[in-house]
N, C-alpha and C. Protein backbone atom coordinates (compact mmCIF):
# COMPACT_ATOMS: atom_id res chain seq x y z
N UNK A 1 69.96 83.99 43.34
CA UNK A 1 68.82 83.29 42.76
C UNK A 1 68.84 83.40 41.25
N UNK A 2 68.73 82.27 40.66
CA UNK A 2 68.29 82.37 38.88
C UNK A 2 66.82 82.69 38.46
N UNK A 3 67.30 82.68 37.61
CA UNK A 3 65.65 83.06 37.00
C UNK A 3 64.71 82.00 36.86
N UNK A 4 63.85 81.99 37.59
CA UNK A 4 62.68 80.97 37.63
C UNK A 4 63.02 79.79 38.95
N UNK A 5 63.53 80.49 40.12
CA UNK A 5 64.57 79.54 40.95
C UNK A 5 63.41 80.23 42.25
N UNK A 6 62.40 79.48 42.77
CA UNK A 6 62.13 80.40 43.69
C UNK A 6 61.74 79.56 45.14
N UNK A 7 62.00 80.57 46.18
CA UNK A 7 61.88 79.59 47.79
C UNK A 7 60.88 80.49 48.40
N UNK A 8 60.49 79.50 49.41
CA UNK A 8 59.41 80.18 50.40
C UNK A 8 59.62 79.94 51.79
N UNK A 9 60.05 80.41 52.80
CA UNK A 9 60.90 80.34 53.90
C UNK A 9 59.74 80.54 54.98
N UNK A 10 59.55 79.59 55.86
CA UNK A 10 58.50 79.26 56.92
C UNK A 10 59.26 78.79 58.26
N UNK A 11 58.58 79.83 59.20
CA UNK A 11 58.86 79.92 60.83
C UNK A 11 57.92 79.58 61.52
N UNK A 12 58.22 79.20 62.40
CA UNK A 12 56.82 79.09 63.58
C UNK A 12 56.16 78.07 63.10
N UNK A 13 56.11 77.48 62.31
CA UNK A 13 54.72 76.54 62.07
C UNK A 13 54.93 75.04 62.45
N UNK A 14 55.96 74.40 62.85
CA UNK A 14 55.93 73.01 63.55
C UNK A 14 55.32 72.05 62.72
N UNK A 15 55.63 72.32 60.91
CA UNK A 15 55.12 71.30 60.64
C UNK A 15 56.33 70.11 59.88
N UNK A 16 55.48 69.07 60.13
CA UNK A 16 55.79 67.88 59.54
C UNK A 16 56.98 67.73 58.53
N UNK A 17 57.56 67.88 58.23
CA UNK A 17 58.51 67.69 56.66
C UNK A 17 58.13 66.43 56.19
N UNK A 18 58.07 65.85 56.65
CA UNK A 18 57.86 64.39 55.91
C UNK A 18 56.84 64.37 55.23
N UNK A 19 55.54 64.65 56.08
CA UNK A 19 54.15 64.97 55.84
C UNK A 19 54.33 65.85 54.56
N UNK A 20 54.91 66.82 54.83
CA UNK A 20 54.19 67.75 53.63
C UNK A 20 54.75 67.60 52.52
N UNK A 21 56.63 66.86 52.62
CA UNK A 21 56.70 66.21 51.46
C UNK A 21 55.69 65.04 50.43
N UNK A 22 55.49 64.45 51.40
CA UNK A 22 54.62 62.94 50.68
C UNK A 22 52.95 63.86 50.52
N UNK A 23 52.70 65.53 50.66
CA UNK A 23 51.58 66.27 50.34
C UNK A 23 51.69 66.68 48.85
N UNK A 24 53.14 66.76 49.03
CA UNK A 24 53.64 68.10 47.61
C UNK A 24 54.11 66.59 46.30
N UNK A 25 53.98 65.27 46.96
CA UNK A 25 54.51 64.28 45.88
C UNK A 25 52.70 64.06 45.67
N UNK A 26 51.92 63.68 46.54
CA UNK A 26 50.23 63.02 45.67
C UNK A 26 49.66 64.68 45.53
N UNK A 27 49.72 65.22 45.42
CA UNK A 27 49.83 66.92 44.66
C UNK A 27 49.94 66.48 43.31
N UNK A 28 51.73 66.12 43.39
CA UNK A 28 52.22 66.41 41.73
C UNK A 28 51.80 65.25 41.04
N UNK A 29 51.47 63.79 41.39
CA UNK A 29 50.85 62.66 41.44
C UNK A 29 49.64 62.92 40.62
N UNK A 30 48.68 63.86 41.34
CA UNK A 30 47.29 64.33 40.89
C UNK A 30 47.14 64.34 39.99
N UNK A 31 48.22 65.02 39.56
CA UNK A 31 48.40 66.36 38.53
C UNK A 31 48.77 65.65 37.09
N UNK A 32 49.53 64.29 37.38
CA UNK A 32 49.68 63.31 36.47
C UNK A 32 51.57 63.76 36.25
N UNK A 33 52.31 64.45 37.29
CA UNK A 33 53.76 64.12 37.22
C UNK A 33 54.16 62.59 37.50
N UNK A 34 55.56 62.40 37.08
CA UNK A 34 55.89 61.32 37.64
C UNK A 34 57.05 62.02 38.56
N UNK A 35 56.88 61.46 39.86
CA UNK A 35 57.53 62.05 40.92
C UNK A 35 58.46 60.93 41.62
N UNK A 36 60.05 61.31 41.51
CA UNK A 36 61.01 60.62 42.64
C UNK A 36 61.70 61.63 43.82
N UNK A 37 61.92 61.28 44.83
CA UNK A 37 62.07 61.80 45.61
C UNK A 37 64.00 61.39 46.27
N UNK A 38 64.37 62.09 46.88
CA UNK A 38 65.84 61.27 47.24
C UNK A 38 66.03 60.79 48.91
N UNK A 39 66.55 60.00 49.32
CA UNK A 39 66.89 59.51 50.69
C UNK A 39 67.09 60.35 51.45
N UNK A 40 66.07 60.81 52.39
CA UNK A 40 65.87 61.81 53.48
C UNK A 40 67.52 61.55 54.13
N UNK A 41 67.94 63.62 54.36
CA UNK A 41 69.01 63.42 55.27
C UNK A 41 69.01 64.55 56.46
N UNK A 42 69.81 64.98 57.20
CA UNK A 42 69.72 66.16 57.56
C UNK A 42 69.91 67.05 57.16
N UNK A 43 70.30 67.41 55.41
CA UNK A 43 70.11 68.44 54.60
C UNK A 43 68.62 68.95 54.45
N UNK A 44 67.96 67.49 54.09
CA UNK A 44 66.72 67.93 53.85
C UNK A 44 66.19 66.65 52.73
N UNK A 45 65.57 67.38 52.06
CA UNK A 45 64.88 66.03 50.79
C UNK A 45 64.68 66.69 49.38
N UNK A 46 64.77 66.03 48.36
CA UNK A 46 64.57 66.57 47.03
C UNK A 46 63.75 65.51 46.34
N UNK A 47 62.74 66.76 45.73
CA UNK A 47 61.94 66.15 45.16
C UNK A 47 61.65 66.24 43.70
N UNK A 48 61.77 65.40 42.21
CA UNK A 48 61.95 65.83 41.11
C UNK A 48 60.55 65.57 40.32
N UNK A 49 59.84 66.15 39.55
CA UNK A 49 58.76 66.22 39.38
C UNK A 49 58.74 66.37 37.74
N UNK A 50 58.25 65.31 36.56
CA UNK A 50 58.41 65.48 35.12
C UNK A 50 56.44 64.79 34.49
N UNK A 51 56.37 64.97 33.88
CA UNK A 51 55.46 64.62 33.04
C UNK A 51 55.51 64.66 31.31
N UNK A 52 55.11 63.80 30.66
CA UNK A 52 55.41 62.78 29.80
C UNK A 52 55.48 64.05 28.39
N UNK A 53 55.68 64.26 28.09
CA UNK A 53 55.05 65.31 26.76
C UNK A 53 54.74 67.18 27.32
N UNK A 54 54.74 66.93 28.55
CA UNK A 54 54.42 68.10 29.42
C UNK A 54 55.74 69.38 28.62
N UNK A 55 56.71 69.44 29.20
CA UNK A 55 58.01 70.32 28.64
C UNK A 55 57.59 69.93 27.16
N UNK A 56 57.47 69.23 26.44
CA UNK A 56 58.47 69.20 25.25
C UNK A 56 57.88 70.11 24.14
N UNK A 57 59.18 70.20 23.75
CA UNK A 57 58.77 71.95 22.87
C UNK A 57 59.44 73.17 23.81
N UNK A 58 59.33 72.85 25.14
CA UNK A 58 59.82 73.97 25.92
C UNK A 58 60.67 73.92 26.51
N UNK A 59 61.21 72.57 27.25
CA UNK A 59 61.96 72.34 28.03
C UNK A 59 62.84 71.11 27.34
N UNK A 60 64.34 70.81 27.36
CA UNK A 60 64.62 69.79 27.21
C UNK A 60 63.83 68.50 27.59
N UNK A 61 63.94 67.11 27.38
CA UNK A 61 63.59 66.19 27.66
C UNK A 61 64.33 65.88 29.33
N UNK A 62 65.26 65.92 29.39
CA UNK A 62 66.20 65.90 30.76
C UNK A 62 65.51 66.87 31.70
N UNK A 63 64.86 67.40 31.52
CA UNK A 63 65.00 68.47 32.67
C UNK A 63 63.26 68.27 33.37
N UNK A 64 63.36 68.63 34.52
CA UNK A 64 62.50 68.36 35.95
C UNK A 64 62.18 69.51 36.92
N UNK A 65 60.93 69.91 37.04
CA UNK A 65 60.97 70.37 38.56
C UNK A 65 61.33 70.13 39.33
N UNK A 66 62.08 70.92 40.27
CA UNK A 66 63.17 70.29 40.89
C UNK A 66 62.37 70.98 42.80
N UNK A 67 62.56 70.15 44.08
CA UNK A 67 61.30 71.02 44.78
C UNK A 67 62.62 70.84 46.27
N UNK A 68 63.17 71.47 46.87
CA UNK A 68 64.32 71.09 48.04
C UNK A 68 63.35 71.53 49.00
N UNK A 69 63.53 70.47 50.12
CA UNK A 69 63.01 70.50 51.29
C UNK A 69 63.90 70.64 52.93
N UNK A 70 64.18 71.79 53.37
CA UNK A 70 65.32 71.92 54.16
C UNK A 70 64.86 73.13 55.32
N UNK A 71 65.81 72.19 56.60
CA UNK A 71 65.51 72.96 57.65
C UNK A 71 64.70 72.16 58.46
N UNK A 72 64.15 72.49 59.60
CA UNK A 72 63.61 72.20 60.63
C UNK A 72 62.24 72.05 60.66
N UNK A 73 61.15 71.90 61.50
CA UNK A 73 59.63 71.86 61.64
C UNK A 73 59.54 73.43 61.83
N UNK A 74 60.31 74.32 62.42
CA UNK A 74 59.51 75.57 62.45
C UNK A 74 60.72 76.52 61.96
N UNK A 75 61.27 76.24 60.87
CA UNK A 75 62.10 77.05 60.54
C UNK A 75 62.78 76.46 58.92
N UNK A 76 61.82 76.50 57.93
CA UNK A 76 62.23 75.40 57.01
C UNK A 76 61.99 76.25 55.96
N UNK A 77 62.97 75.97 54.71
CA UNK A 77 62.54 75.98 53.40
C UNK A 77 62.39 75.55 52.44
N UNK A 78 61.28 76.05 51.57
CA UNK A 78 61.24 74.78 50.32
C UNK A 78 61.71 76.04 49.40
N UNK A 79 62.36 75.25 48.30
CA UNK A 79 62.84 76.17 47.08
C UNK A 79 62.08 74.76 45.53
N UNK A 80 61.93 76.24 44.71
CA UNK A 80 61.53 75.06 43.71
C UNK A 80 62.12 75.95 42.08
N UNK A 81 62.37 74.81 41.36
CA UNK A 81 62.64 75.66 40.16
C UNK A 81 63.26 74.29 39.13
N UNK A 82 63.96 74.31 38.04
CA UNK A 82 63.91 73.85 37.12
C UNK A 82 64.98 73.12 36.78
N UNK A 83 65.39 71.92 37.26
CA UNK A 83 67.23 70.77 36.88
C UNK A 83 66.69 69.95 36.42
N UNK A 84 67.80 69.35 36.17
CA UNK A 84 68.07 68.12 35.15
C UNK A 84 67.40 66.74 36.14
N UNK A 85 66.72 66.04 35.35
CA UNK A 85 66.40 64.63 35.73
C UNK A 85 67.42 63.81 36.23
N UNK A 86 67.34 63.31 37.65
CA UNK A 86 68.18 62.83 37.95
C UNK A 86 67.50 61.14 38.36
N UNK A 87 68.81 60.87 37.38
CA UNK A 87 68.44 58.91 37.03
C UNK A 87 68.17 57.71 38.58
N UNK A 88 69.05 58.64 39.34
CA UNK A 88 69.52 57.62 40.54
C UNK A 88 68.89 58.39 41.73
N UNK A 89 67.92 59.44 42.04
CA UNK A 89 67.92 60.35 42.95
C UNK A 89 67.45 59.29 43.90
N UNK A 90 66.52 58.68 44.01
CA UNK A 90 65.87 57.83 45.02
C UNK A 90 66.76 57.11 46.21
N UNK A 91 67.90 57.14 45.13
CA UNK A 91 69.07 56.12 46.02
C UNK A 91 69.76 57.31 46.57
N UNK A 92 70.32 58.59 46.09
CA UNK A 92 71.36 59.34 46.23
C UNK A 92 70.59 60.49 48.50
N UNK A 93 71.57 60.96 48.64
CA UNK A 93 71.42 61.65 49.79
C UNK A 93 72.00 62.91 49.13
N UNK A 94 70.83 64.11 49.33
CA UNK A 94 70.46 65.69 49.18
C UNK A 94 72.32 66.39 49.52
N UNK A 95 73.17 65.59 50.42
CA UNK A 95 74.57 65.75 50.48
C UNK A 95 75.40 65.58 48.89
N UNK A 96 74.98 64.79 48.37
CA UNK A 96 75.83 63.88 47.13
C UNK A 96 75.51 65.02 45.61
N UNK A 97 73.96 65.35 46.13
CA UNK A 97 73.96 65.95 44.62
C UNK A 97 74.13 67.48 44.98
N UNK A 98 74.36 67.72 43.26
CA UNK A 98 75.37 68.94 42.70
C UNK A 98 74.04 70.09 43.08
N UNK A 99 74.05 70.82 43.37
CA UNK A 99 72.75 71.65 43.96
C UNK A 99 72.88 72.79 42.09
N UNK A 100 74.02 72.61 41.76
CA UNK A 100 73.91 73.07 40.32
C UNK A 100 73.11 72.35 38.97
N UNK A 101 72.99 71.30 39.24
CA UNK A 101 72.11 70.38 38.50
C UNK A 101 70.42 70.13 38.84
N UNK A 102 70.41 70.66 39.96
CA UNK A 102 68.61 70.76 40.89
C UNK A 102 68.30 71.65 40.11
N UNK A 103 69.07 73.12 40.27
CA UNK A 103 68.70 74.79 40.09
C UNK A 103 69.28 74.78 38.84
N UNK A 104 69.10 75.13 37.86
CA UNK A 104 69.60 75.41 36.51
C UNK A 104 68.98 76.98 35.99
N UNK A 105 69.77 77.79 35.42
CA UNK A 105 69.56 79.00 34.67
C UNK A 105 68.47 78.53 33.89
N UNK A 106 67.54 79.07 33.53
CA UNK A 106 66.47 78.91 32.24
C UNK A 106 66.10 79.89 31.65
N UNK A 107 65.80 79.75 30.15
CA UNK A 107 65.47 80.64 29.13
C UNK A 107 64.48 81.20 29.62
N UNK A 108 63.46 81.76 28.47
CA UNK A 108 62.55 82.65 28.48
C UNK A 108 61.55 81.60 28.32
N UNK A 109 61.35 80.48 27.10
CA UNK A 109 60.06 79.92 27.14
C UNK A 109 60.32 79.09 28.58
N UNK A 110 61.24 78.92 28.97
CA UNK A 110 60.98 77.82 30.14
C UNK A 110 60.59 78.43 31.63
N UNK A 111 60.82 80.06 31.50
CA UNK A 111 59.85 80.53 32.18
C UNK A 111 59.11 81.07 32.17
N UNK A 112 58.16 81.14 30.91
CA UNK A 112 56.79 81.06 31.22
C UNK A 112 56.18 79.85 31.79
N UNK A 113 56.61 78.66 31.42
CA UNK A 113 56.34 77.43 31.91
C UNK A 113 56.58 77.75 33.36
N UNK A 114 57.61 77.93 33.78
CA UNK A 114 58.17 77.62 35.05
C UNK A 114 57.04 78.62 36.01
N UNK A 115 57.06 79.75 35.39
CA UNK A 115 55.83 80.80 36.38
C UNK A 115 54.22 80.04 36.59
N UNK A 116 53.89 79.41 35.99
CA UNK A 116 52.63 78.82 35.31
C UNK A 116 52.52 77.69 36.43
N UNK A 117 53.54 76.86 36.84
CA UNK A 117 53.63 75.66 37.30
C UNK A 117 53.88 75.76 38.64
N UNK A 118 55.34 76.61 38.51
CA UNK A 118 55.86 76.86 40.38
C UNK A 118 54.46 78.08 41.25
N UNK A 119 54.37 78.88 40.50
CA UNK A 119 52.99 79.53 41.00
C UNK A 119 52.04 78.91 41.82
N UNK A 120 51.74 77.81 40.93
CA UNK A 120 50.43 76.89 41.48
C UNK A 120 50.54 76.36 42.76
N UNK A 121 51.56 75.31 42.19
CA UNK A 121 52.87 74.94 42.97
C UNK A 121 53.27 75.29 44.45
N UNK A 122 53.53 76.67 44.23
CA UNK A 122 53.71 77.55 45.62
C UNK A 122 52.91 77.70 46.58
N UNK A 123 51.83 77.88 45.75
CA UNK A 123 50.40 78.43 46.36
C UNK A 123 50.22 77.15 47.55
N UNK A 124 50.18 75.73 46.19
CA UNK A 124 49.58 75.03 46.70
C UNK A 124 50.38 74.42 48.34
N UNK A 125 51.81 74.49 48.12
CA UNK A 125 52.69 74.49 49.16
C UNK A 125 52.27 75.22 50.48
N UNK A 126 52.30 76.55 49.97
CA UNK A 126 51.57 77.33 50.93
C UNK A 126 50.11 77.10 51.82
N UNK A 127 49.46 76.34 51.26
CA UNK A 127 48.25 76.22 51.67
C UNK A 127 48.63 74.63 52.60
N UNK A 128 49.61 73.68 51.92
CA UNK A 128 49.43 72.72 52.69
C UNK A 128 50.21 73.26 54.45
N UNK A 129 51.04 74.13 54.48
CA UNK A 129 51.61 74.56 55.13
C UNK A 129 50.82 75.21 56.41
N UNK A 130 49.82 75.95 55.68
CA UNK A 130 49.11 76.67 56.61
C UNK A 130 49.63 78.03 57.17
């Protein structure tokens, strides 16, 4: 795991993936991200999450919350943490992309950001989860 790279691993609960993806996109929606998502596969789904002026100063301009959705209804994990904006994700399959470009190493200011955000983030994951 990198720094500011973090997952939350859920058993037993039979829920939805789809559902709680399209929970964790009008979430980040709310919140005023602009959110793309990539072509559901049996890897799973990725979801990239930026807002306009949000990073800057802290984070490159390129770079995105990055949110992987993988595994089964009762045996799934989401991981979330900090890659590069990806131009084409909508079209691409969770197979194609570089899982090194999702997860990226990050500095120090980008994790305070990153604790601040994925925290919430988590929580809020957690709660849609149940």
């Amino acid at each position: 795991m990198t720094l500011g790279d973090k997952s939350l691993h859920f058993q037993g609960k039979g829920t939805d993936l789809s559902a709680l993806q399209q929970r964790i996109e009008e979430y980040l929606k709310s919140d005023g991200f602009t959110v793309q998502s990539s072509a559901p596969s049996s890897q799973g789904t990725v979801l990239q999450a930026k807002k306009g002026g949000f990073l800057r100063g802290v984070v490159d301009a390129d770079r995105a919350l990055s949110i992987m959705l993988s595994g089964e209804p009762d045996d799934f994990t989401v991981r979330v943490g900090i890659g590069k904006w990806l131009e084409h994700l909508g079209v691409a399959a969770i197979e194609t992309l570089l899982i090194s470009d999702l997860f990226l190493v990050i500095d120090v200011a980008e994790t305070a950001w990153n604790f601040e955000v994925e925290d919430k983030l988590l929580k809020q994951i957690e709660s849609f989860v149940g």
